[in-house]
N, C-alpha and C. Protein backbone atom coordinates (compact mmCIF):
# COMPACT_ATOMS: atom_id res chain seq x y z
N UNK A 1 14.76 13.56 -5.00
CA UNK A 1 14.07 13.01 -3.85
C UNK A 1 15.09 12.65 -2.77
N UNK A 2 15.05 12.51 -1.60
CA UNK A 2 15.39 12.44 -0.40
C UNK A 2 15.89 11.56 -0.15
N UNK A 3 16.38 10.83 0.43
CA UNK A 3 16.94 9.46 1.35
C UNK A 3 16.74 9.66 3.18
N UNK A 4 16.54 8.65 3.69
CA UNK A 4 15.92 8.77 4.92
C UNK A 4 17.09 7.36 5.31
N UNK A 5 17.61 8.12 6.48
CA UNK A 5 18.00 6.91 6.96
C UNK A 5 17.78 6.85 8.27
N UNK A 6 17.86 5.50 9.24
CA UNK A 6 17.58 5.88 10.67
C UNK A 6 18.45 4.81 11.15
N UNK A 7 19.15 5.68 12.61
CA UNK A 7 19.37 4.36 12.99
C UNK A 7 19.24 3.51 14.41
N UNK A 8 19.34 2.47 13.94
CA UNK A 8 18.64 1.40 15.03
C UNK A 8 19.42 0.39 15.40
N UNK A 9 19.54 -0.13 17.17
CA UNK A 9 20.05 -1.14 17.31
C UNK A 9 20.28 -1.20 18.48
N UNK A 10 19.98 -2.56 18.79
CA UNK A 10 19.57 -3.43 20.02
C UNK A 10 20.05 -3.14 21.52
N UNK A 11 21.32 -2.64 21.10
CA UNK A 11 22.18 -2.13 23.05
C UNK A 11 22.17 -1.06 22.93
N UNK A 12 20.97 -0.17 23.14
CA UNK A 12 21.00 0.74 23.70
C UNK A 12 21.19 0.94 25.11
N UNK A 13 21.99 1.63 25.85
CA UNK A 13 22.55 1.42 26.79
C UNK A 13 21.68 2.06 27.93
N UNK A 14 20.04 3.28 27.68
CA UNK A 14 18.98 3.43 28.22
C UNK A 14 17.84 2.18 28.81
N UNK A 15 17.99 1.90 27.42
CA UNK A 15 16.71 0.71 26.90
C UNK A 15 17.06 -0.18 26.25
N UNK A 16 17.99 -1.21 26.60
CA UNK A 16 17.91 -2.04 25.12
C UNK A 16 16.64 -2.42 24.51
N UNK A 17 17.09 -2.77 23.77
CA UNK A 17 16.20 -3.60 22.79
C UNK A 17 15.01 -2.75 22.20
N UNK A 18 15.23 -1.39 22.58
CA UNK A 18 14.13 -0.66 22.79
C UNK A 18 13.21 -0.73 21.04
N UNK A 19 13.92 -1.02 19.96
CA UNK A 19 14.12 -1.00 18.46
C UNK A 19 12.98 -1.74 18.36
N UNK A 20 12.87 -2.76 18.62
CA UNK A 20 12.08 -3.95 18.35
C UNK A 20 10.83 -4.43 19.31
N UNK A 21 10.91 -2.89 21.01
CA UNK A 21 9.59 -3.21 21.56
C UNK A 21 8.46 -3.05 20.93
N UNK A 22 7.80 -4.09 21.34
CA UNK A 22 6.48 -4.25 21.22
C UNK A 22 4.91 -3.39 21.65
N UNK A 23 4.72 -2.96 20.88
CA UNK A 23 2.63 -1.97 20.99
C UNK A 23 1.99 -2.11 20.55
N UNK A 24 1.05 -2.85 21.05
CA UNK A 24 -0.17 -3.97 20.66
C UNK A 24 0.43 -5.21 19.24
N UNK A 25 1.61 -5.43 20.18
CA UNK A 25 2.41 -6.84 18.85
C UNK A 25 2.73 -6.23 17.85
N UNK A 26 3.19 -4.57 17.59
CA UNK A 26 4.12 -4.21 16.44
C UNK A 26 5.35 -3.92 17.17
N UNK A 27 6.22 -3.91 16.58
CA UNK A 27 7.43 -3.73 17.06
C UNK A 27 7.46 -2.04 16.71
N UNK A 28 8.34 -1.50 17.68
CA UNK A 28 8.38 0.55 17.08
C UNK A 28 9.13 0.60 15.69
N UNK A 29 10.01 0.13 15.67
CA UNK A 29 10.75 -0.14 14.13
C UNK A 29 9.73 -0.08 13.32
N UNK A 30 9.20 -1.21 13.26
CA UNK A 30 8.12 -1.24 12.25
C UNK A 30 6.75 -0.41 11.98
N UNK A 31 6.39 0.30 12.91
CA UNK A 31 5.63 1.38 13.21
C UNK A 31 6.18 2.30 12.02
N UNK A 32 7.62 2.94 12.80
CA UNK A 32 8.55 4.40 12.15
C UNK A 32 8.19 4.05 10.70
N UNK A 33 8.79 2.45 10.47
CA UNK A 33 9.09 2.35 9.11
C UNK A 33 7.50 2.55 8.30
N UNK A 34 6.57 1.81 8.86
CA UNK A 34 5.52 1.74 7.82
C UNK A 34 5.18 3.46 7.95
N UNK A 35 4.74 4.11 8.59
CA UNK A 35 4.55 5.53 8.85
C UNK A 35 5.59 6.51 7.52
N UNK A 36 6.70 5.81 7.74
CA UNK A 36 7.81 7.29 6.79
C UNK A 36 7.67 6.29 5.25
N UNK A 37 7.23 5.16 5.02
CA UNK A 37 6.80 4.95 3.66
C UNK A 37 6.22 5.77 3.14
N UNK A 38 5.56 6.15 3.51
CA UNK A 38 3.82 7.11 2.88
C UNK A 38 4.72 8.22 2.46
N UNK A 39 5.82 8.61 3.02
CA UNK A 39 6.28 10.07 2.96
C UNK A 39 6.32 9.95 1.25
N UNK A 40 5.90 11.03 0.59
CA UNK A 40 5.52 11.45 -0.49
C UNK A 40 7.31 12.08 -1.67
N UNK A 41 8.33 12.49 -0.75
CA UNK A 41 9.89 13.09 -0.93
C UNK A 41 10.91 12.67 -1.03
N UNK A 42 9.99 11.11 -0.14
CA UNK A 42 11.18 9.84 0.27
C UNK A 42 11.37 9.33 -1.26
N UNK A 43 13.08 8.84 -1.58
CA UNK A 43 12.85 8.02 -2.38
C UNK A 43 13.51 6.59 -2.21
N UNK A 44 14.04 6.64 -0.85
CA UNK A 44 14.01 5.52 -0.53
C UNK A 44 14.32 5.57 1.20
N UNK A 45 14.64 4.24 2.02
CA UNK A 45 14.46 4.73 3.58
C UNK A 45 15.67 3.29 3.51
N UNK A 46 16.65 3.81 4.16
CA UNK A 46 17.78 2.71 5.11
C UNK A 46 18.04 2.63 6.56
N UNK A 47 17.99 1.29 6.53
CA UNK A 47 18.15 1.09 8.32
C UNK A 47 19.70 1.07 8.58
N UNK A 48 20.42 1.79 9.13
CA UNK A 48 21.85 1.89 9.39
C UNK A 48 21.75 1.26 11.00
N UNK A 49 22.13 0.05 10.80
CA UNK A 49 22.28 -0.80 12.52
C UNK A 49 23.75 -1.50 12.37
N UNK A 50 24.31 -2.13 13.22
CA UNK A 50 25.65 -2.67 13.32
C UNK A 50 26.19 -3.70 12.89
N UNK A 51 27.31 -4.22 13.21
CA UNK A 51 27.19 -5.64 12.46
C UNK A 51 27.14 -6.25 13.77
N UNK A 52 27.27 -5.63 14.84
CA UNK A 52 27.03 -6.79 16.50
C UNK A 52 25.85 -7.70 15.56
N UNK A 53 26.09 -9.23 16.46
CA UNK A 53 24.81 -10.26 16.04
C UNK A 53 23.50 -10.26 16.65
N UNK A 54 23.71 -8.56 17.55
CA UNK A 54 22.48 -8.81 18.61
C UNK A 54 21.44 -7.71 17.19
N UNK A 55 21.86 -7.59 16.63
CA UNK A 55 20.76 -6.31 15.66
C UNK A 55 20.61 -7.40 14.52
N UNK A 56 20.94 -8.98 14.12
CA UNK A 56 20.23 -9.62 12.99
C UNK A 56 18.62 -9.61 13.42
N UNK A 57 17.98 -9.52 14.45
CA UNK A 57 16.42 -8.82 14.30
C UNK A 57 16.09 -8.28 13.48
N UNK A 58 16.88 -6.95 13.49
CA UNK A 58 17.36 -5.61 13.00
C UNK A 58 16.53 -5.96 11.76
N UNK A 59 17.87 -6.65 11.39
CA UNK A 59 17.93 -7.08 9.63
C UNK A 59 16.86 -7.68 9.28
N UNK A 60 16.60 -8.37 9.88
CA UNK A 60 15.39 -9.73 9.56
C UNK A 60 14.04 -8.79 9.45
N UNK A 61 13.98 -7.87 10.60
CA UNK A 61 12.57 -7.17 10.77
C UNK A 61 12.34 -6.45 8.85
N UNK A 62 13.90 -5.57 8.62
CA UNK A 62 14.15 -4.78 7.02
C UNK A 62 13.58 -5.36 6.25
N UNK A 63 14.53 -6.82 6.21
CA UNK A 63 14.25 -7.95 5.02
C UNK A 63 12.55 -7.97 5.04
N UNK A 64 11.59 -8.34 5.86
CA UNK A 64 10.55 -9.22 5.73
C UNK A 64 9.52 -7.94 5.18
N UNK A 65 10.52 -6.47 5.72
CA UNK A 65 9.39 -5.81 5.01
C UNK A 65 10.05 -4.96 3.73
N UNK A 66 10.69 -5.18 3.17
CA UNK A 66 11.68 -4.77 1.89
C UNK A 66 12.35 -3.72 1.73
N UNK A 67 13.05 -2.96 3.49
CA UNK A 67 13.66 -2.21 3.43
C UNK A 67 15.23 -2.17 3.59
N UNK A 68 15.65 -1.34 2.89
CA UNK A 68 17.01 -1.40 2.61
C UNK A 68 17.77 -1.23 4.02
N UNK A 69 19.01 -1.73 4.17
CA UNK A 69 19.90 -1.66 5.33
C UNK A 69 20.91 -1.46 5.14
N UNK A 70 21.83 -1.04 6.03
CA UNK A 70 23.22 -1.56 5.70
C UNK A 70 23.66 -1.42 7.55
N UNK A 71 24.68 -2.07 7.38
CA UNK A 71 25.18 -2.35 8.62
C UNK A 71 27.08 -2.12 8.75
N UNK A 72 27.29 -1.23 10.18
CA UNK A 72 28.57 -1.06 10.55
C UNK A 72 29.32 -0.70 11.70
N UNK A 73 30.07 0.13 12.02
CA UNK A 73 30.43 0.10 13.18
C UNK A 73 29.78 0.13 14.37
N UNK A 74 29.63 -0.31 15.50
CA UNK A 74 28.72 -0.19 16.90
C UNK A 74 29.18 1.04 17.28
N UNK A 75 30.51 1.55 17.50
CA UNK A 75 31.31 2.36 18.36
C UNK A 75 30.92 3.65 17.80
N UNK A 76 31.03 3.74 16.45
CA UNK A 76 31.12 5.39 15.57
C UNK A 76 29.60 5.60 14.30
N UNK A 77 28.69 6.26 15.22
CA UNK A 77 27.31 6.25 14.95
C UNK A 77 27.42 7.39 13.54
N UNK A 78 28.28 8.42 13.65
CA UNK A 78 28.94 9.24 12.53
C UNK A 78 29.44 8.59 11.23
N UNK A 79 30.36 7.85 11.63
CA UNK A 79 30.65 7.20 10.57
C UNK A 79 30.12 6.23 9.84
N UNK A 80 28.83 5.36 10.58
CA UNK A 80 27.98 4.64 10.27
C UNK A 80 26.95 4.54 9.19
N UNK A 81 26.53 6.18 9.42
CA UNK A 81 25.49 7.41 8.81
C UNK A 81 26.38 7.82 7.60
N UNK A 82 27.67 8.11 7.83
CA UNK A 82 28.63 7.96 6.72
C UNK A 82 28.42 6.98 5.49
N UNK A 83 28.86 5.65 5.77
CA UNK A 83 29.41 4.62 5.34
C UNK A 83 27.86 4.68 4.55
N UNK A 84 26.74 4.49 5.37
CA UNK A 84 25.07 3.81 4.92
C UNK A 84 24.97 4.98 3.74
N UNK A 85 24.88 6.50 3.89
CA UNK A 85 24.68 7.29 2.71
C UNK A 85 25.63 7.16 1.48
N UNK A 86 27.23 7.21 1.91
CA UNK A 86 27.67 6.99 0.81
C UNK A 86 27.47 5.53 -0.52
N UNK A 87 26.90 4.33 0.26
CA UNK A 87 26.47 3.37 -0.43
C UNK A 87 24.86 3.24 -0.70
N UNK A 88 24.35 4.36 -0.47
CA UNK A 88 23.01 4.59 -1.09
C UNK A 88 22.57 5.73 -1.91
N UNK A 89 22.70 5.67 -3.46
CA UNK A 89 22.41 6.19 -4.52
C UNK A 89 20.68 7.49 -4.16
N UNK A 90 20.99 8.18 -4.50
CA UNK A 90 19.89 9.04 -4.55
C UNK A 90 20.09 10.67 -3.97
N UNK A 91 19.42 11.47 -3.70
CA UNK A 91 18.94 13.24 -3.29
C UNK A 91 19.71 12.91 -1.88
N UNK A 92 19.25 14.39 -1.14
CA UNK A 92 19.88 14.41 -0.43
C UNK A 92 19.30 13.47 0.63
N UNK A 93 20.05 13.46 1.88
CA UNK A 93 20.22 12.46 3.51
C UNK A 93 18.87 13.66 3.93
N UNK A 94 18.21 12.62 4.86
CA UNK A 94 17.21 12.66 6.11
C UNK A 94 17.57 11.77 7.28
N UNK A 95 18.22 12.64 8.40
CA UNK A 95 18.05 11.17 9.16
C UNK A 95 17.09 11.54 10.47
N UNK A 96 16.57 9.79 10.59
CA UNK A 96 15.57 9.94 11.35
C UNK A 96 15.43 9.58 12.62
């Protein structure tokens, strides 16, 4: 089975904050996430966001709904996607 990772976080330099806007009081994060649960291949889904303190949202939004995270560099989005797959056990990478 698959691994899905996506990643997310707060300074986006288009849109910030764009992670955590709001449509009809869900945040899009939480949208993606409840939506790629259902996926049937997934066997599990990680949020790869930074350790900046502006993405503990980020985290908090993961935590409250029991998805896995990990968090790392702001600068190197490659190596990030790196770091999050190699510390998550399972099939191959999806990223989303």
């Amino acid at each position: 089975m698959a691994v899905a990772i996506i990643q997310a976080r707060m300074t986006s330099s288009r849109l910030p904050g764009k992670v955590l806007a709001e449509v009809d009081g869900v945040p899009l994060l939480k949208y993606l996430l409840q939506r790629i649960s259902s996926a049937r291949t997934l066997e599990r889904v990680v949020v790869a966001t930074t350790i900046n303190p502006t993405d503990d949202p980020v985290v908090g939004l993961c935590d409250s709904m029991g998805i896995d995270w990990f968090r790392g560099t702001e600068e190197d989005v490659l190596l990030r996607y790196y770091e999050a797959a190699a510390r998550t056990p399972g099939g191959p990478i999806v990223r989303l």
